[in-house]
N, C-alpha and C. Protein backbone atom coordinates (compact mmCIF):
# COMPACT_ATOMS: atom_id res chain seq x y z
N UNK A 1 -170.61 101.60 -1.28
CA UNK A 1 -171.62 102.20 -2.09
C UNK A 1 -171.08 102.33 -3.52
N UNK A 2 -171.73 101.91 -4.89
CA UNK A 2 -171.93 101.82 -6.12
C UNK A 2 -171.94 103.33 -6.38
N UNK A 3 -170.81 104.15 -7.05
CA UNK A 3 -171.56 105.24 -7.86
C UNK A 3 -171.24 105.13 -9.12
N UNK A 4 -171.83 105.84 -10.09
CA UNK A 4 -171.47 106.32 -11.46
C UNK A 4 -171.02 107.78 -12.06
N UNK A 5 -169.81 108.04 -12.52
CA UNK A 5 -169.42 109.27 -12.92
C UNK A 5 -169.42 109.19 -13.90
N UNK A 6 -170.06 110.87 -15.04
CA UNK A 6 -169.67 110.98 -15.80
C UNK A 6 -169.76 112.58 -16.17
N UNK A 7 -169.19 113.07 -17.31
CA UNK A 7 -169.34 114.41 -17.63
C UNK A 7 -170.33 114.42 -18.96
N UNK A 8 -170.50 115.72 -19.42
CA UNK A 8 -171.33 115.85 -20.52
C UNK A 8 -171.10 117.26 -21.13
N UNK A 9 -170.46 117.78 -22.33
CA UNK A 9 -170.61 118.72 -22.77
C UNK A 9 -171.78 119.87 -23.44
N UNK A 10 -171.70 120.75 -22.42
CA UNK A 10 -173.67 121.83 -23.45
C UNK A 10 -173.02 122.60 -23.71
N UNK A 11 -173.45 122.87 -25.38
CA UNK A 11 -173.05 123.93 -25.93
C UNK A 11 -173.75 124.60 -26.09
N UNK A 12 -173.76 126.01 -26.70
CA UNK A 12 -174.81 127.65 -26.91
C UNK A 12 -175.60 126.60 -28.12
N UNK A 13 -174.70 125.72 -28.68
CA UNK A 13 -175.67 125.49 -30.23
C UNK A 13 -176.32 124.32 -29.59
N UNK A 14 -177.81 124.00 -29.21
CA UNK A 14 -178.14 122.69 -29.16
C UNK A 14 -178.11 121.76 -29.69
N UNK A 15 -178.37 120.41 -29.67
CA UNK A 15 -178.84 119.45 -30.70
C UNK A 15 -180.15 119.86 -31.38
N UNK A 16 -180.21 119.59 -32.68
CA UNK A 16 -181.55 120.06 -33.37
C UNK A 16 -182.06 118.47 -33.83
N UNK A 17 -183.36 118.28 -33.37
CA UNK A 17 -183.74 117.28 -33.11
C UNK A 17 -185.49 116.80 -34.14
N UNK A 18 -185.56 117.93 -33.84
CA UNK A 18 -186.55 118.26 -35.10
C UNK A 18 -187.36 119.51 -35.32
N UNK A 19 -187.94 119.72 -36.34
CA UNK A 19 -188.30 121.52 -37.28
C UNK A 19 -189.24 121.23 -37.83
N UNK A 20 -189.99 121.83 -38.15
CA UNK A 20 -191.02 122.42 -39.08
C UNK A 20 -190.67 122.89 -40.31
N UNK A 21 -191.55 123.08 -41.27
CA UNK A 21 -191.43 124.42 -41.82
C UNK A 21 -193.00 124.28 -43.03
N UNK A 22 -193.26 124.86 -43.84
CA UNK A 22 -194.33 124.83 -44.59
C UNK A 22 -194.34 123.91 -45.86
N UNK A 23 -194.76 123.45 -46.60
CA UNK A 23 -194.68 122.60 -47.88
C UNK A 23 -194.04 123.87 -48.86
N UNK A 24 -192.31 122.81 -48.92
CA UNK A 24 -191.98 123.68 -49.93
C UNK A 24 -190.85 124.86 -49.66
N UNK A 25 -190.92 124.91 -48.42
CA UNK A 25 -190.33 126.49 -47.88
C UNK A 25 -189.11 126.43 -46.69
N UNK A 26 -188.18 126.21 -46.82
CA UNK A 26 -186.86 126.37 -45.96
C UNK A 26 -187.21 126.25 -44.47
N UNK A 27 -186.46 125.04 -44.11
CA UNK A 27 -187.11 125.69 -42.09
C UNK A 27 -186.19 126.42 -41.94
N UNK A 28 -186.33 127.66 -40.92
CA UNK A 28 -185.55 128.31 -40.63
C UNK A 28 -184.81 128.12 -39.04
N UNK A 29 -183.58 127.92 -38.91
CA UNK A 29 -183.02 127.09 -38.07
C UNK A 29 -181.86 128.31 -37.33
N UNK A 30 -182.33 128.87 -35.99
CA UNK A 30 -181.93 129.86 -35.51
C UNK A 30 -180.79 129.37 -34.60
N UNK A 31 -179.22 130.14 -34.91
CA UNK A 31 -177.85 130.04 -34.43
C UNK A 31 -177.52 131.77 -33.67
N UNK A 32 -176.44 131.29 -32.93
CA UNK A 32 -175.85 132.29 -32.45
C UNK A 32 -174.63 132.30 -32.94
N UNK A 33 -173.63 131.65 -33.49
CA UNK A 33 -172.63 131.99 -34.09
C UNK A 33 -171.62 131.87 -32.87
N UNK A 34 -171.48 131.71 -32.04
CA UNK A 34 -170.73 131.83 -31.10
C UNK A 34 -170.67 130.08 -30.08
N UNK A 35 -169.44 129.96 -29.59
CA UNK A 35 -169.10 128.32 -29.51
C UNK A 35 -168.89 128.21 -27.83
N UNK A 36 -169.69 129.01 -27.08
CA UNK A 36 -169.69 128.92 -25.76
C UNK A 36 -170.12 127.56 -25.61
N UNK A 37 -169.63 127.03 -24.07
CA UNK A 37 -169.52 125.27 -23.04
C UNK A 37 -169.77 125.59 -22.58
N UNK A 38 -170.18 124.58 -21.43
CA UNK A 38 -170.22 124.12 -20.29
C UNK A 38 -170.10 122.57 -19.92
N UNK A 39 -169.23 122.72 -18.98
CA UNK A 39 -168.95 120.96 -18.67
C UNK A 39 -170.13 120.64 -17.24
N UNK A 40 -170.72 119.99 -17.76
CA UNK A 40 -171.52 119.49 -16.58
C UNK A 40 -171.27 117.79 -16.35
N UNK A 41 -170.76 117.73 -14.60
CA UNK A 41 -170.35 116.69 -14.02
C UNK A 41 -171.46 116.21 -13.16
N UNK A 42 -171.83 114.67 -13.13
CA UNK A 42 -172.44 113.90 -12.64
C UNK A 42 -172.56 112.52 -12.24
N UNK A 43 -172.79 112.27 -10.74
CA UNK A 43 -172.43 111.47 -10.19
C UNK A 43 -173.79 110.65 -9.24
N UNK A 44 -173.83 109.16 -9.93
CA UNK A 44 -175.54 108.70 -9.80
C UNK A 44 -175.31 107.26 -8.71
N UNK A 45 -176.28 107.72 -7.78
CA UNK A 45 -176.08 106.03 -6.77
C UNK A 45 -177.19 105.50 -7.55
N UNK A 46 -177.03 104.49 -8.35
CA UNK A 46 -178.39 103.62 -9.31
C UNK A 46 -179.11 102.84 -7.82
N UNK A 47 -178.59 102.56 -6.65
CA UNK A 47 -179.51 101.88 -5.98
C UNK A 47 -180.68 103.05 -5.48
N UNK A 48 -180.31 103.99 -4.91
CA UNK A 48 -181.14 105.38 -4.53
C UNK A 48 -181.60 106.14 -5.87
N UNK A 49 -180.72 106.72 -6.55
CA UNK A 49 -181.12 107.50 -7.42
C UNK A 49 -180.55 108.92 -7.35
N UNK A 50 -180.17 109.13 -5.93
CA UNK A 50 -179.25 110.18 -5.92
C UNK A 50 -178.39 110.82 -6.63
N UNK A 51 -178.92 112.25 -7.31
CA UNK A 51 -177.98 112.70 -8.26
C UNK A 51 -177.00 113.52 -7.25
N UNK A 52 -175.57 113.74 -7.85
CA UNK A 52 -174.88 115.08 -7.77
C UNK A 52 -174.17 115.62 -8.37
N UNK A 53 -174.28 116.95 -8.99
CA UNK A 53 -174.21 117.25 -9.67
C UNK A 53 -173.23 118.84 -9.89
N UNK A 54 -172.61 119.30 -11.04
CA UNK A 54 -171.85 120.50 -10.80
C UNK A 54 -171.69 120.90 -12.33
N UNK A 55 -171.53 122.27 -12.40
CA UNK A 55 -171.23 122.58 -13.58
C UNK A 55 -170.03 123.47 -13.79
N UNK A 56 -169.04 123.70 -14.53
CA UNK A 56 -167.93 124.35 -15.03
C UNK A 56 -167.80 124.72 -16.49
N UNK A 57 -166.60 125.51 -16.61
CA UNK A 57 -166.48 126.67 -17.71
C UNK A 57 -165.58 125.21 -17.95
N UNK A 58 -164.68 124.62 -17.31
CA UNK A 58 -163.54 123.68 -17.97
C UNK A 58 -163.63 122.24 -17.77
N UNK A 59 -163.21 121.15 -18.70
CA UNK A 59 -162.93 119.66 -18.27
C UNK A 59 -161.55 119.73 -17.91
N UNK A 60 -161.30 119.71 -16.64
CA UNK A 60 -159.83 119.31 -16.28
C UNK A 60 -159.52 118.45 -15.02
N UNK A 61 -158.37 118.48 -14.89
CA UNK A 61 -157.80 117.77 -13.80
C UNK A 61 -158.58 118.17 -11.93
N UNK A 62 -158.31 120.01 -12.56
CA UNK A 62 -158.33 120.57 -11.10
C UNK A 62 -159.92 120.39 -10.88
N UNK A 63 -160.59 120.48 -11.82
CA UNK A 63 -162.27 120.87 -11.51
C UNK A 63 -162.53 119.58 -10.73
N UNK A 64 -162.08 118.20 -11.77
CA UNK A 64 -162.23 117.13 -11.34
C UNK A 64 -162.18 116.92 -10.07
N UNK A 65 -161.06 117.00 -9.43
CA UNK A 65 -160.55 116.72 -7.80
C UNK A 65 -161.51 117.73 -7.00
N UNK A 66 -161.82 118.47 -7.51
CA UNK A 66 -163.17 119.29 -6.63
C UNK A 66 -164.22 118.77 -6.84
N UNK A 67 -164.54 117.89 -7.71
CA UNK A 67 -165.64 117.15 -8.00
C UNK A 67 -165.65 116.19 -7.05
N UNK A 68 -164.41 115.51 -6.71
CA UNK A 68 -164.39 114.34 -6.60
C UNK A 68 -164.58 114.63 -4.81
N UNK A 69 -163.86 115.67 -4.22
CA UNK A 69 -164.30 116.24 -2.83
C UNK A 69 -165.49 116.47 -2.86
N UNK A 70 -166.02 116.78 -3.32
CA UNK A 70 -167.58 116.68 -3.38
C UNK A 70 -168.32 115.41 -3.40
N UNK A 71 -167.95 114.70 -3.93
CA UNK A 71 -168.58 113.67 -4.17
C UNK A 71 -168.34 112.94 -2.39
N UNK A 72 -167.15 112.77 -2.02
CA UNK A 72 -166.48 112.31 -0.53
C UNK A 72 -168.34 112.99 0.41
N UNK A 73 -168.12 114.39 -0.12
CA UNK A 73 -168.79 114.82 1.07
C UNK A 73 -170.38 114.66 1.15
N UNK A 74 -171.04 114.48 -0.09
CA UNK A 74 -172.00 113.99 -0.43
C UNK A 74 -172.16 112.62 0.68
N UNK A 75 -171.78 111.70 0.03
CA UNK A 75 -171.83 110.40 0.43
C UNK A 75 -170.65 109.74 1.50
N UNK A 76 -170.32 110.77 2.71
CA UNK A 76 -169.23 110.85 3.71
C UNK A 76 -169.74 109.56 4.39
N UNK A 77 -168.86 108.91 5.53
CA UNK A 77 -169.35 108.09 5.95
C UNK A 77 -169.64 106.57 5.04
N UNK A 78 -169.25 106.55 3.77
CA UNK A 78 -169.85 105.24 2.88
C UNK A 78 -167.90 104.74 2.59
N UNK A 79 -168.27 103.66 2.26
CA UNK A 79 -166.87 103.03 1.00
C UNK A 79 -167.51 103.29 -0.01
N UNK A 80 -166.63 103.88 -1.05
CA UNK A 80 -167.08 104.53 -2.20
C UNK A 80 -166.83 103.81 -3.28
N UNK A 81 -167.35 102.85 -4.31
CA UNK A 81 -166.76 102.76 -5.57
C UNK A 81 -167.31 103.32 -6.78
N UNK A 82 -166.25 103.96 -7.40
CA UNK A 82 -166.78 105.05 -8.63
C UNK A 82 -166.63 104.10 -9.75
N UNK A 83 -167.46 103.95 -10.69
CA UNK A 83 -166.84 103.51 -12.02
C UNK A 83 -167.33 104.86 -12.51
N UNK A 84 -166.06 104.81 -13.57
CA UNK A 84 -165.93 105.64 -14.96
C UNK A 84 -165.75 105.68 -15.73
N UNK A 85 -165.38 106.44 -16.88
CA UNK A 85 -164.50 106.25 -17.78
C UNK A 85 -163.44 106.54 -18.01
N UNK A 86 -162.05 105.95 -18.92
CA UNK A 86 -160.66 106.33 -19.09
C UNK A 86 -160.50 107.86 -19.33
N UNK A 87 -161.29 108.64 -19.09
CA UNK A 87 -160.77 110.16 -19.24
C UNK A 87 -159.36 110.27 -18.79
N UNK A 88 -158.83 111.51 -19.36
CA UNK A 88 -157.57 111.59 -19.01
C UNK A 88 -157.60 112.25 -17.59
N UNK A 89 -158.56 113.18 -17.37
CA UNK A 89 -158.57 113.76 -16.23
C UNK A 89 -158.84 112.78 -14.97
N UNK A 90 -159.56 111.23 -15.53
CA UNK A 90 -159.67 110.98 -14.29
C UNK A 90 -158.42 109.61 -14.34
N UNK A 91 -157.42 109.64 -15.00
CA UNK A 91 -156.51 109.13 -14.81
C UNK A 91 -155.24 109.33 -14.58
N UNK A 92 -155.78 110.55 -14.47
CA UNK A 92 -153.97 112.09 -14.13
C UNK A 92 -153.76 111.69 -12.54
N UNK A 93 -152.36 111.37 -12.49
CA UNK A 93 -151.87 110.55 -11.31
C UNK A 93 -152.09 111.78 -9.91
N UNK A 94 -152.80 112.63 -10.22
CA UNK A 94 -152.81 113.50 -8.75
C UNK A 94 -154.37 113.07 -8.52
N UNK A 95 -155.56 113.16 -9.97
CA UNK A 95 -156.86 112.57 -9.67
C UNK A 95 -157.21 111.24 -8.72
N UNK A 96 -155.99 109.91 -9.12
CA UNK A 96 -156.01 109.00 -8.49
C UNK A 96 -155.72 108.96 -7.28
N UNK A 97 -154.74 110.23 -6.70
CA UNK A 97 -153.58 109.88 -5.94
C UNK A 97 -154.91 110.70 -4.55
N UNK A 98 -155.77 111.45 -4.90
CA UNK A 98 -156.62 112.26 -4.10
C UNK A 98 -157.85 111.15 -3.95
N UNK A 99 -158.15 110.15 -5.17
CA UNK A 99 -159.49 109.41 -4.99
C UNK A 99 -158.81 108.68 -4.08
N UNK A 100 -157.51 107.85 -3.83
CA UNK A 100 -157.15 106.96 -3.20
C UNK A 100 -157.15 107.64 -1.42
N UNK A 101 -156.61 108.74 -1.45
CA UNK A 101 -156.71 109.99 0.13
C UNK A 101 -158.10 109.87 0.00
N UNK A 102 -158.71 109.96 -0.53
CA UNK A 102 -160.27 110.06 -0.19
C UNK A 102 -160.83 109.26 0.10
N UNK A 103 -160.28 107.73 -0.04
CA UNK A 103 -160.92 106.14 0.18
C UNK A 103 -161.93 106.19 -0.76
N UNK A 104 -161.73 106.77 -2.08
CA UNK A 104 -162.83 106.33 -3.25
C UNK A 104 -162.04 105.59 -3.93
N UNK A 105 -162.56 103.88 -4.15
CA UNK A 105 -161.86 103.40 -5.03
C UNK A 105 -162.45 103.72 -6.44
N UNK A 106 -161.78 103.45 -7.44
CA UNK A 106 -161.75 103.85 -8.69
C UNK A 106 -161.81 102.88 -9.74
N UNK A 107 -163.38 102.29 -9.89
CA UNK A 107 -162.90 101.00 -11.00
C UNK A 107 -163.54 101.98 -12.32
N UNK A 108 -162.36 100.96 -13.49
CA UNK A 108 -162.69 101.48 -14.79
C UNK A 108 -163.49 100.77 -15.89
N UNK A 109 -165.07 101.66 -16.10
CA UNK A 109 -165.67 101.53 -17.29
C UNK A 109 -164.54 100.62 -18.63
N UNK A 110 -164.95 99.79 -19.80
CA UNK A 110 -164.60 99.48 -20.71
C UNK A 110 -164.51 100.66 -21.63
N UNK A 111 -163.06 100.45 -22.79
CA UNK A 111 -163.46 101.35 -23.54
C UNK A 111 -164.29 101.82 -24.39
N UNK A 112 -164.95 102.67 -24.94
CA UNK A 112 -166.01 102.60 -25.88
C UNK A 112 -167.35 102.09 -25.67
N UNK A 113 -167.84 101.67 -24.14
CA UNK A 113 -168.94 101.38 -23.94
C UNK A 113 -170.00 102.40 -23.15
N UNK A 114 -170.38 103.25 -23.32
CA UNK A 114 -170.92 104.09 -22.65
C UNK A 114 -172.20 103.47 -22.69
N UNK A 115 -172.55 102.50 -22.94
CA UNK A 115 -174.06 102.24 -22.59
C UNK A 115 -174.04 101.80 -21.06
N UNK A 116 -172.52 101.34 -20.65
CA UNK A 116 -172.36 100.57 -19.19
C UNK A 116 -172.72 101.83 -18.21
N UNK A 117 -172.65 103.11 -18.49
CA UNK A 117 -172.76 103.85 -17.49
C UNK A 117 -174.18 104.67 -17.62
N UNK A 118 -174.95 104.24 -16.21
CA UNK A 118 -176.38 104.91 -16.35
C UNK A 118 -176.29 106.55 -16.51
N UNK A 119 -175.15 107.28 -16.14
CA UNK A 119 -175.11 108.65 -16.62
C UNK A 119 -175.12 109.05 -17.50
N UNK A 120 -174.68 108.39 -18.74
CA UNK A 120 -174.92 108.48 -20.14
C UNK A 120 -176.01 108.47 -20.49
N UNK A 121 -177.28 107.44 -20.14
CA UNK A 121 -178.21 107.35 -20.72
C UNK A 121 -179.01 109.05 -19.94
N UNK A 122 -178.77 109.96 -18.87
CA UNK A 122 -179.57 111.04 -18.33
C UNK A 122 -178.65 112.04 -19.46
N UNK A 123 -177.72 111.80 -19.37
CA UNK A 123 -177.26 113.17 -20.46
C UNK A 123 -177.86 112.87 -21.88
N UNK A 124 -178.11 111.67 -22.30
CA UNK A 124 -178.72 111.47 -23.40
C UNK A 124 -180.40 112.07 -23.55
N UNK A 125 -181.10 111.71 -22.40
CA UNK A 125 -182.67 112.34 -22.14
C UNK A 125 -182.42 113.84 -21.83
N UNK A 126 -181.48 114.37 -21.30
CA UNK A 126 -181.44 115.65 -20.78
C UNK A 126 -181.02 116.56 -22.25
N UNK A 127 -180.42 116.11 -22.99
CA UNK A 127 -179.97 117.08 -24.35
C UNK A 127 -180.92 116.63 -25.24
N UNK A 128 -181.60 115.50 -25.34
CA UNK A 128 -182.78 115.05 -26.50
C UNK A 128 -184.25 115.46 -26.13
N UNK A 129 -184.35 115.31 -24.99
CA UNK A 129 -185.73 115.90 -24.37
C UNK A 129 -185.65 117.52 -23.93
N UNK A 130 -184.72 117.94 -23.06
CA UNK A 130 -185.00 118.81 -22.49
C UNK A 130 -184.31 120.49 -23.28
N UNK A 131 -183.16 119.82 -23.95
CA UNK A 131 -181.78 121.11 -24.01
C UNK A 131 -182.17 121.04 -26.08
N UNK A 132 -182.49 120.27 -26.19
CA UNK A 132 -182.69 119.96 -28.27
C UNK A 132 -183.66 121.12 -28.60
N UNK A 133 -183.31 121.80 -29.55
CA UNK A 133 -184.06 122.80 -30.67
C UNK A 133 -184.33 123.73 -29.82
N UNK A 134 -183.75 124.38 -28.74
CA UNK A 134 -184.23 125.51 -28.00
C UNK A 134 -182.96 126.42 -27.69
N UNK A 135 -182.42 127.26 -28.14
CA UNK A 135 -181.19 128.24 -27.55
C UNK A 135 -181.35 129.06 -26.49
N UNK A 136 -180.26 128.83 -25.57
CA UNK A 136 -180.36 129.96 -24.67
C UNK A 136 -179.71 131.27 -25.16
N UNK A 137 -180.06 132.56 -24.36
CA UNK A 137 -179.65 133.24 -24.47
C UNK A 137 -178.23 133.08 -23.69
N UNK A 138 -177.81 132.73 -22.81
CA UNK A 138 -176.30 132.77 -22.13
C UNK A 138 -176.17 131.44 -21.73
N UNK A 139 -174.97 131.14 -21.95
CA UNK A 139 -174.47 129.79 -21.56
C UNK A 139 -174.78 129.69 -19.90
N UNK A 140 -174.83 130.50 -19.07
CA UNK A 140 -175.51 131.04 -17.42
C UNK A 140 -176.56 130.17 -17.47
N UNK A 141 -177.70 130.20 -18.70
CA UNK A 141 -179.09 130.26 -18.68
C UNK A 141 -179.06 128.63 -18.96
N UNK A 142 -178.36 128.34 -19.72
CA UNK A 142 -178.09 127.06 -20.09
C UNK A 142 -177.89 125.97 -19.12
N UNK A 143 -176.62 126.24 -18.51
CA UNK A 143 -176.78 125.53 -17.82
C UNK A 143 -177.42 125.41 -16.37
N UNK A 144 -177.98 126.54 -15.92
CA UNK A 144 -178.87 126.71 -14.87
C UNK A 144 -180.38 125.63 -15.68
N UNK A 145 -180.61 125.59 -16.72
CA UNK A 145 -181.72 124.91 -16.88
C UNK A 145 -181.74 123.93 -16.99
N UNK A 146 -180.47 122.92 -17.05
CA UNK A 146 -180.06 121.57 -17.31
C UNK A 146 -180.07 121.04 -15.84
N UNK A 147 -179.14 122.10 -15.19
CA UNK A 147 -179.56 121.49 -13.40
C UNK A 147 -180.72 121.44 -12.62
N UNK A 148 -181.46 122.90 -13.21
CA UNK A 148 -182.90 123.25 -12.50
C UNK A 148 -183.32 121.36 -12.80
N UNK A 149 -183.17 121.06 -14.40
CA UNK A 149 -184.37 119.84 -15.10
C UNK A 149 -183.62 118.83 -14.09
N UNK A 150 -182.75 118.96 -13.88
CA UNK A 150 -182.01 117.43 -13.44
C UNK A 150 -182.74 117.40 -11.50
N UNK A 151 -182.59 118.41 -11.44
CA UNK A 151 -182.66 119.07 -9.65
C UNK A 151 -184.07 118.38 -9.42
N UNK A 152 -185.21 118.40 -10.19
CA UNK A 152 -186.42 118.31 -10.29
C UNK A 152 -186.83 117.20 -10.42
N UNK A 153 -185.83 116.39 -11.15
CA UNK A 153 -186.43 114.91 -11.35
C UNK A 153 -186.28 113.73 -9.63
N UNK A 154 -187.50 112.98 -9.14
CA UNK A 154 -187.32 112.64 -8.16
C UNK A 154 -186.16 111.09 -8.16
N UNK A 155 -185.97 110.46 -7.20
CA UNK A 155 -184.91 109.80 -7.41
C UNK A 155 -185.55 108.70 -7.96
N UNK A 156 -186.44 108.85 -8.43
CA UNK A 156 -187.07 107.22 -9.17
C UNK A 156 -186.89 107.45 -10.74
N UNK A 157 -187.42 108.74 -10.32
CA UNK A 157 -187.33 109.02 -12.11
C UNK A 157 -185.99 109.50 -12.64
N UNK A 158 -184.76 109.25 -11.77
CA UNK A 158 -183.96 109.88 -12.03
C UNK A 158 -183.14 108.32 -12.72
N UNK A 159 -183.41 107.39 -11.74
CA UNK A 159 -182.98 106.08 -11.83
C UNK A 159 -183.81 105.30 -13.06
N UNK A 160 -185.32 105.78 -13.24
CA UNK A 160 -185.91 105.10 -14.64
C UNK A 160 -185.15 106.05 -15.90
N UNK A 161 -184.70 107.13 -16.04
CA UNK A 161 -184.34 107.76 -16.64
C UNK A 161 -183.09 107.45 -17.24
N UNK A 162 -182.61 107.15 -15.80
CA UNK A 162 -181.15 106.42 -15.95
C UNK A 162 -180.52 105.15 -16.52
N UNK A 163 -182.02 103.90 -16.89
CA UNK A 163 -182.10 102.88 -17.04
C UNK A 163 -181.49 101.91 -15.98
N UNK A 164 -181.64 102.11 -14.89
CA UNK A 164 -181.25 101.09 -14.02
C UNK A 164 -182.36 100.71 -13.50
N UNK A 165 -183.47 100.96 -13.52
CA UNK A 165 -184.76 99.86 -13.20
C UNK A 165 -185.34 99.00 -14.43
N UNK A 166 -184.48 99.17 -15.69
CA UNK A 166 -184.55 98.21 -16.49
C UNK A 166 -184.38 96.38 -16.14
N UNK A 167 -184.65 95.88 -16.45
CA UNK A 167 -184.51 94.34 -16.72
C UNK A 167 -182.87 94.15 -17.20
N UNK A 168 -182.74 94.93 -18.28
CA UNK A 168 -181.17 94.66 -18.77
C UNK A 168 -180.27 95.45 -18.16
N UNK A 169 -180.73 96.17 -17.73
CA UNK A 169 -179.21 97.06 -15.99
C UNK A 169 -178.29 96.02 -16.10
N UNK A 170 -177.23 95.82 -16.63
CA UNK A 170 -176.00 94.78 -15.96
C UNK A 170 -175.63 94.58 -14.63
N UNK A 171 -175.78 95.77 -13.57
CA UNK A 171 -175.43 95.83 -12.46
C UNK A 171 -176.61 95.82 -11.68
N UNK A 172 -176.40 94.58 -11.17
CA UNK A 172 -178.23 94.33 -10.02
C UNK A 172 -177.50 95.15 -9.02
N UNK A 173 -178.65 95.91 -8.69
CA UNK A 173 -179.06 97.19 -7.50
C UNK A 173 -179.60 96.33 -6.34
């Protein structure tokens, strides 16, 4: 089985994507001043559409390998191949040394191409459509609404979203 990993950083400050304001008169563009994350991890079968998904306070090694048990248990029973990207976390010799105990093989994304991975293109719709020009009150709220949006989308639309029912998908499904 084909998956795709990737992470995505949400911050308290959204992307501001577009404003209003009157002829003439300042838009007024509302901040919190404060530089709260969240790392949200995601992992896409482009033939199904199957998301899975997790969120954390940190990008690291350890979250990773709990990700990556997760991911085992998700899709138990399959041969697994992940592509990703050269993160450091997912090239820290205990990440490999657990995907390899896990029978997930591990092929690697090119550098600098994130268009190759359909997870890129949902974190791209999920912060431009859904998370742009709107603040939460708690980073809690934040990312509970990024999963609620993601949780909601069915696996077709998760996969048109994803661009793998495109024509130009590199990877026939």
């Amino acid at each position: 089985m084909v998956l795709f990993e990737d992470e995505t950083i949400l911050t308290e400050r959204p992307p501001l994507r577009s404003g209003w304001a009157l002829a003439g008169e300042q838009a007024k563009v509302s901040i919190t001043g404060n530089r709260g994350k969240r790392v949200l991890y995601g992992v896409l079968n482009p033939k199904t559409g199957k998301l899975v998904t997790a969120i954390d306070e940190k990008w690291n090694q350890e979250i990773f390998k709990v990700f990556l048990n997760k991911i085992k248990s998700c899709f138990r029973g399959w041969n697994i191949i992940l592509f990703l990207d050269r993160g450091t976390i997912h090239k820290a010799k205990q990440s490999m040394e657990l995907a390899r105990d896990l029978k997930i093989e591990l092929r690697w994304l090119p550098v600098a191409c994130p268009e190759l991975n359909p997870v890129e293109e949902l974190w791209l719709h999920l912060k431009g459509e859904v998370l742009s020009n709107r603040i939460a009150k708690t980073m809690i709220e934040l990312g509970q609404k990024a999963l609620d949006y993601l949780n909601s989308l069915s696996r077709r639309e998760c996969r048109q979203k994803a661009g793998v029912l495109s024509n130009n998908f590199w990877l026939a499904t």
